[in-house]
C-alpha atoms as a PDB file:
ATOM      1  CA  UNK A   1       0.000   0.000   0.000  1.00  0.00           C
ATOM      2  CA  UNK A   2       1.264   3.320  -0.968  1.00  0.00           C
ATOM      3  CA  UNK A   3      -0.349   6.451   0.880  1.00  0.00           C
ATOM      4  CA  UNK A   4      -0.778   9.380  -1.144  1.00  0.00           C
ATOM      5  CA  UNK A   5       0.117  13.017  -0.514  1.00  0.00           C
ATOM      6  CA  UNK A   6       0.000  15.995  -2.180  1.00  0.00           C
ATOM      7  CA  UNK A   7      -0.045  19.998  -1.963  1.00  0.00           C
ATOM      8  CA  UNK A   8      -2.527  20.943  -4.428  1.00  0.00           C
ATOM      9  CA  UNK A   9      -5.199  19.403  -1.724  1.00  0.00           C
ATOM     10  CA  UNK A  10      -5.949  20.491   1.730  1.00  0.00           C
ATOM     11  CA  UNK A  11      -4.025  18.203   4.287  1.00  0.00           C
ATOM     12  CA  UNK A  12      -5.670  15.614   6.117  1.00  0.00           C
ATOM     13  CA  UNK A  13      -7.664  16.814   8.982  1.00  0.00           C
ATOM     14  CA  UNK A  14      -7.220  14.031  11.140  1.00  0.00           C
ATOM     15  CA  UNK A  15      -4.798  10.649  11.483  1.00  0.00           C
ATOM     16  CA  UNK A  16      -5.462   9.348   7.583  1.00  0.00           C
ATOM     17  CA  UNK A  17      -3.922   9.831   4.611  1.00  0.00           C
ATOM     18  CA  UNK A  18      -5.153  12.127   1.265  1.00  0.00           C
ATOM     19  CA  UNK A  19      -4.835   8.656  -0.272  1.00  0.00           C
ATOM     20  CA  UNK A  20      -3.889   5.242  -0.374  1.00  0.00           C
ATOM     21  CA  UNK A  21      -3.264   2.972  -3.513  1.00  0.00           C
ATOM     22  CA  UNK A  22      -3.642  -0.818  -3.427  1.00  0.00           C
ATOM     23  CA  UNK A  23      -2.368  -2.611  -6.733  1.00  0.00           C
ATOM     24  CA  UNK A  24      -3.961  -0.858  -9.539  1.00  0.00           C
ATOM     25  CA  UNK A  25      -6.613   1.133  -7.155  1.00  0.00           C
ATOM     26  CA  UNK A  26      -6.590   4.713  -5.569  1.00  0.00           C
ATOM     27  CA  UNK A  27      -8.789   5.107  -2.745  1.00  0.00           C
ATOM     28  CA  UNK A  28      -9.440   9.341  -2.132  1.00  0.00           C
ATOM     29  CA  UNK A  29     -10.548  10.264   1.718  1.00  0.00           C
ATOM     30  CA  UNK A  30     -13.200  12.216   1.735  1.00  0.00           C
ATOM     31  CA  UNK A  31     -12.814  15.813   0.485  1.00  0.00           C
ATOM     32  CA  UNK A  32     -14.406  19.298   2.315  1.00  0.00           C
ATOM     33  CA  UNK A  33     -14.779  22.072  -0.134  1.00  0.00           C
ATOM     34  CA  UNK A  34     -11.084  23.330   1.432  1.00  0.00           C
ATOM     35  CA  UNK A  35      -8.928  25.292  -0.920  1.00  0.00           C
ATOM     36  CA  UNK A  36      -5.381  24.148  -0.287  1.00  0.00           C
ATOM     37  CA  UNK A  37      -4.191  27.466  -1.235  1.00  0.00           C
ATOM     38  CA  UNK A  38      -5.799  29.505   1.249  1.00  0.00           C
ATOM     39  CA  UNK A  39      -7.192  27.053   3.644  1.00  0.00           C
ATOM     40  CA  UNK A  40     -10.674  28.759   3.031  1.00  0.00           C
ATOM     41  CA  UNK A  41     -13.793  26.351   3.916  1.00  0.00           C
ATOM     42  CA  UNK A  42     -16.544  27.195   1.375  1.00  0.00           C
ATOM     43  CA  UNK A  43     -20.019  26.859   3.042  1.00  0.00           C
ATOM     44  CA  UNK A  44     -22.288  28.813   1.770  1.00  0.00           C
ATOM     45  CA  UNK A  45     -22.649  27.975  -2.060  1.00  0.00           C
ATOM     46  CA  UNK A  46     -23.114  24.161  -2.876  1.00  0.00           C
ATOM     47  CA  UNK A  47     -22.185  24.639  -6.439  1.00  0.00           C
ATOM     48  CA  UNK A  48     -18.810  26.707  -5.634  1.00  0.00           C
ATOM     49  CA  UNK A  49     -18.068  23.712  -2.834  1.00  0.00           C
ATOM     50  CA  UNK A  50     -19.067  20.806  -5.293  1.00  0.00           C
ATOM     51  CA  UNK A  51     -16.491  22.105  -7.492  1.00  0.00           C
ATOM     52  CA  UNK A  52     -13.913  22.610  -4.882  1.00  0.00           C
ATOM     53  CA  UNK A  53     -14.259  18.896  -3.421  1.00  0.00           C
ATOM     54  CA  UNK A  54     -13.976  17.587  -6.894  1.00  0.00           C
ATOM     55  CA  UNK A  55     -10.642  19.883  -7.549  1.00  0.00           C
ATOM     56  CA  UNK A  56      -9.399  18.412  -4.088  1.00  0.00           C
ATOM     57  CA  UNK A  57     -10.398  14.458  -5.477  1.00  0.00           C
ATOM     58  CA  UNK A  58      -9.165  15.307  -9.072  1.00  0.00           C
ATOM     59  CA  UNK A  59      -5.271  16.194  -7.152  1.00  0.00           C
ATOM     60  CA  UNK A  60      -5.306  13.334  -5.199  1.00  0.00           C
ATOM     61  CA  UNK A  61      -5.991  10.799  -8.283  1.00  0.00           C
ATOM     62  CA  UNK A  62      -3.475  12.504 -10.464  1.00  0.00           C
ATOM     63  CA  UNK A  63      -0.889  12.618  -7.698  1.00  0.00           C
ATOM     64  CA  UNK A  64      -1.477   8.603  -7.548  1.00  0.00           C
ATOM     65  CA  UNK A  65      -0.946   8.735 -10.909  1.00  0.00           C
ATOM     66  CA  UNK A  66      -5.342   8.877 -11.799  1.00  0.00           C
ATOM     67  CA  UNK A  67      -7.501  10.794 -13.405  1.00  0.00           C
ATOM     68  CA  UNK A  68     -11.517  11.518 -13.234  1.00  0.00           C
ATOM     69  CA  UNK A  69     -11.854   9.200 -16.570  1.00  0.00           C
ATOM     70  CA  UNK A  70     -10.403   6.339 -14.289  1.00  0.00           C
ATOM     71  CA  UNK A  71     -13.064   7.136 -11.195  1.00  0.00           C
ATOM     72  CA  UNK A  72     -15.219   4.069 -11.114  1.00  0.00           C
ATOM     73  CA  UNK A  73     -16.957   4.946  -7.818  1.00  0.00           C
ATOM     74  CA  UNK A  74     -17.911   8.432  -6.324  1.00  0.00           C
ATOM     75  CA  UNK A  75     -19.648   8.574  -2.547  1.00  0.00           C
ATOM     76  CA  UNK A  76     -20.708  12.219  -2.035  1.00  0.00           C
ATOM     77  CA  UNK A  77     -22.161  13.616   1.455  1.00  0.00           C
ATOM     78  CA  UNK A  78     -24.411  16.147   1.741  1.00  0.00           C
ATOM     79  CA  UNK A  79     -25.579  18.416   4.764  1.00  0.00           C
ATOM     80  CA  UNK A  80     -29.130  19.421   2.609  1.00  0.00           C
ATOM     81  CA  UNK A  81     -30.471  17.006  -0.205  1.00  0.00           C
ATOM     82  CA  UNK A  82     -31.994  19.520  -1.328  1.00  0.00           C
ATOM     83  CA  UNK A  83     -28.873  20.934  -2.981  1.00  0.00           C
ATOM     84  CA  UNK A  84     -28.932  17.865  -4.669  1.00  0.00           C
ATOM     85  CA  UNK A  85     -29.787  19.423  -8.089  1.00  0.00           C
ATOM     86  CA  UNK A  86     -26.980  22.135  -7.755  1.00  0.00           C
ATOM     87  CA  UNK A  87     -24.816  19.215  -6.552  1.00  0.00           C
ATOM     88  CA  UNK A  88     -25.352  18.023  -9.744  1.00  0.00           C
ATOM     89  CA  UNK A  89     -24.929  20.528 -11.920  1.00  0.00           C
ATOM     90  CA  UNK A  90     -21.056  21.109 -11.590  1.00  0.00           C
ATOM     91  CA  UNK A  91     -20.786  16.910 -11.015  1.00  0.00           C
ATOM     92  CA  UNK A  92     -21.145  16.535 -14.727  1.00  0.00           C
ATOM     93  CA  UNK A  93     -18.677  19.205 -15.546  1.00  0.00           C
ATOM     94  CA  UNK A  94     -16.371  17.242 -14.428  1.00  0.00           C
ATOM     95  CA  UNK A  95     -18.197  13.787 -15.168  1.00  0.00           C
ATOM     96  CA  UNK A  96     -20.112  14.480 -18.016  1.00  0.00           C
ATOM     97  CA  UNK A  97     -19.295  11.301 -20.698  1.00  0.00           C
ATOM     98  CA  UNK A  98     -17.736   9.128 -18.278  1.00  0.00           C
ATOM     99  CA  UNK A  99     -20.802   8.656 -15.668  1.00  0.00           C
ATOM    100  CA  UNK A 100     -18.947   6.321 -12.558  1.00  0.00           C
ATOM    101  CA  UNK A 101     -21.421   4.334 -10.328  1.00  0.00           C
ATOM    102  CA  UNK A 102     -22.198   7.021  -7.343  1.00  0.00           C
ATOM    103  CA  UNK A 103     -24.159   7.353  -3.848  1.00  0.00           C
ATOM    104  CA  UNK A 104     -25.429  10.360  -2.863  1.00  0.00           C
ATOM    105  CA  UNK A 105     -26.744  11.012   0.617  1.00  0.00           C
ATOM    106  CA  UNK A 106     -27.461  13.775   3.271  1.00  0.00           C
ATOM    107  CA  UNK A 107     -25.613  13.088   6.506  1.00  0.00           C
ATOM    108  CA  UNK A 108     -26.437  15.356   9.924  1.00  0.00           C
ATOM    109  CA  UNK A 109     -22.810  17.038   9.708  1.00  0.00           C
ATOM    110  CA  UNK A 110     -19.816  16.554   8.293  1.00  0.00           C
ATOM    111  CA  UNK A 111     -16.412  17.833   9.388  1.00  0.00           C
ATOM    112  CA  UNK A 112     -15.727  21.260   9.879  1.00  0.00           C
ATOM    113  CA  UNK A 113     -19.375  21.690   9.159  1.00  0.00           C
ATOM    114  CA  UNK A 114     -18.631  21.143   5.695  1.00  0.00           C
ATOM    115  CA  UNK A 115     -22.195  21.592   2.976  1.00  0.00           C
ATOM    116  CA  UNK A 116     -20.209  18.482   1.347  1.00  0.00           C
ATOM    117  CA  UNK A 117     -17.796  15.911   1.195  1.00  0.00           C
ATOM    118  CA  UNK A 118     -16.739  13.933  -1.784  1.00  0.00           C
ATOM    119  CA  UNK A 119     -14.921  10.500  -2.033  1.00  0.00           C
ATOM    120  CA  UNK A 120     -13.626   8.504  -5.209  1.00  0.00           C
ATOM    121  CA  UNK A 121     -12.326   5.230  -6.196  1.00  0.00           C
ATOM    122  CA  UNK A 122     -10.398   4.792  -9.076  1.00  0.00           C
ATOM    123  CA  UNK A 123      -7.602   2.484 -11.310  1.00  0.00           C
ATOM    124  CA  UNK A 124      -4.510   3.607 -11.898  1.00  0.00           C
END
């Protein structure tokens, strides 16, 4: 097992890795809308947080050595289902031809009080 790290995603905010890749798989840890630039926590626009989670995801798979076209399972967390359209919207921006097999569910918090979280799992 090989855990994965890399700058152009927020750290891990707690003991676990970005990362981890077992044979030809990369598992992501969930991902808070956390720019790793500025260590800003978007919460108050789903769509502008969607798309940061998935930038966070998208660094960690190419730092395994990934990409989105190799995602074949996406697990996203959400404080309101009823962003779920929004949610949605800037999903297939980034997973518009290549449609992995996804869960989406509203949870009663997340960490840091995150509006969503976003997980992948993907070959290398």
């Amino acid at each position: 097992m090989n855990l994965i790290h890399t700058e152009k995603a927020p750290a891990a905010i707690g003991p676990y890795s970005q990362g981890a890749v077992v044979g030809n798989i990369v598992f992501t840890s969930g991902q808070v809308p956390i720019n790793p630039e500025t260590g800003e926590l978007i919460s108050e626009d789903i769509k502008k947080a969607t798309r940061q989670s998935l930038e966070n995801v998208k660094a960690i798979l190419e730092e395994a050595g990934s990409n989105l076209n190799k995602v074949v399972k996406v697990n996203v967390f959400m404080a309101d289902m009823n962003d779920f359209a929004d949610m949605n919207e800037v999903y297939l921006e980034y997973f518009s031809d290549h449609k992995p097999a996804r869960s989406a569910v509203q949870v009663a918090k997340l960490p840091k009080d995150a509006i969503v979280e976003i997980e992948a799992i993907a070959e290398i």
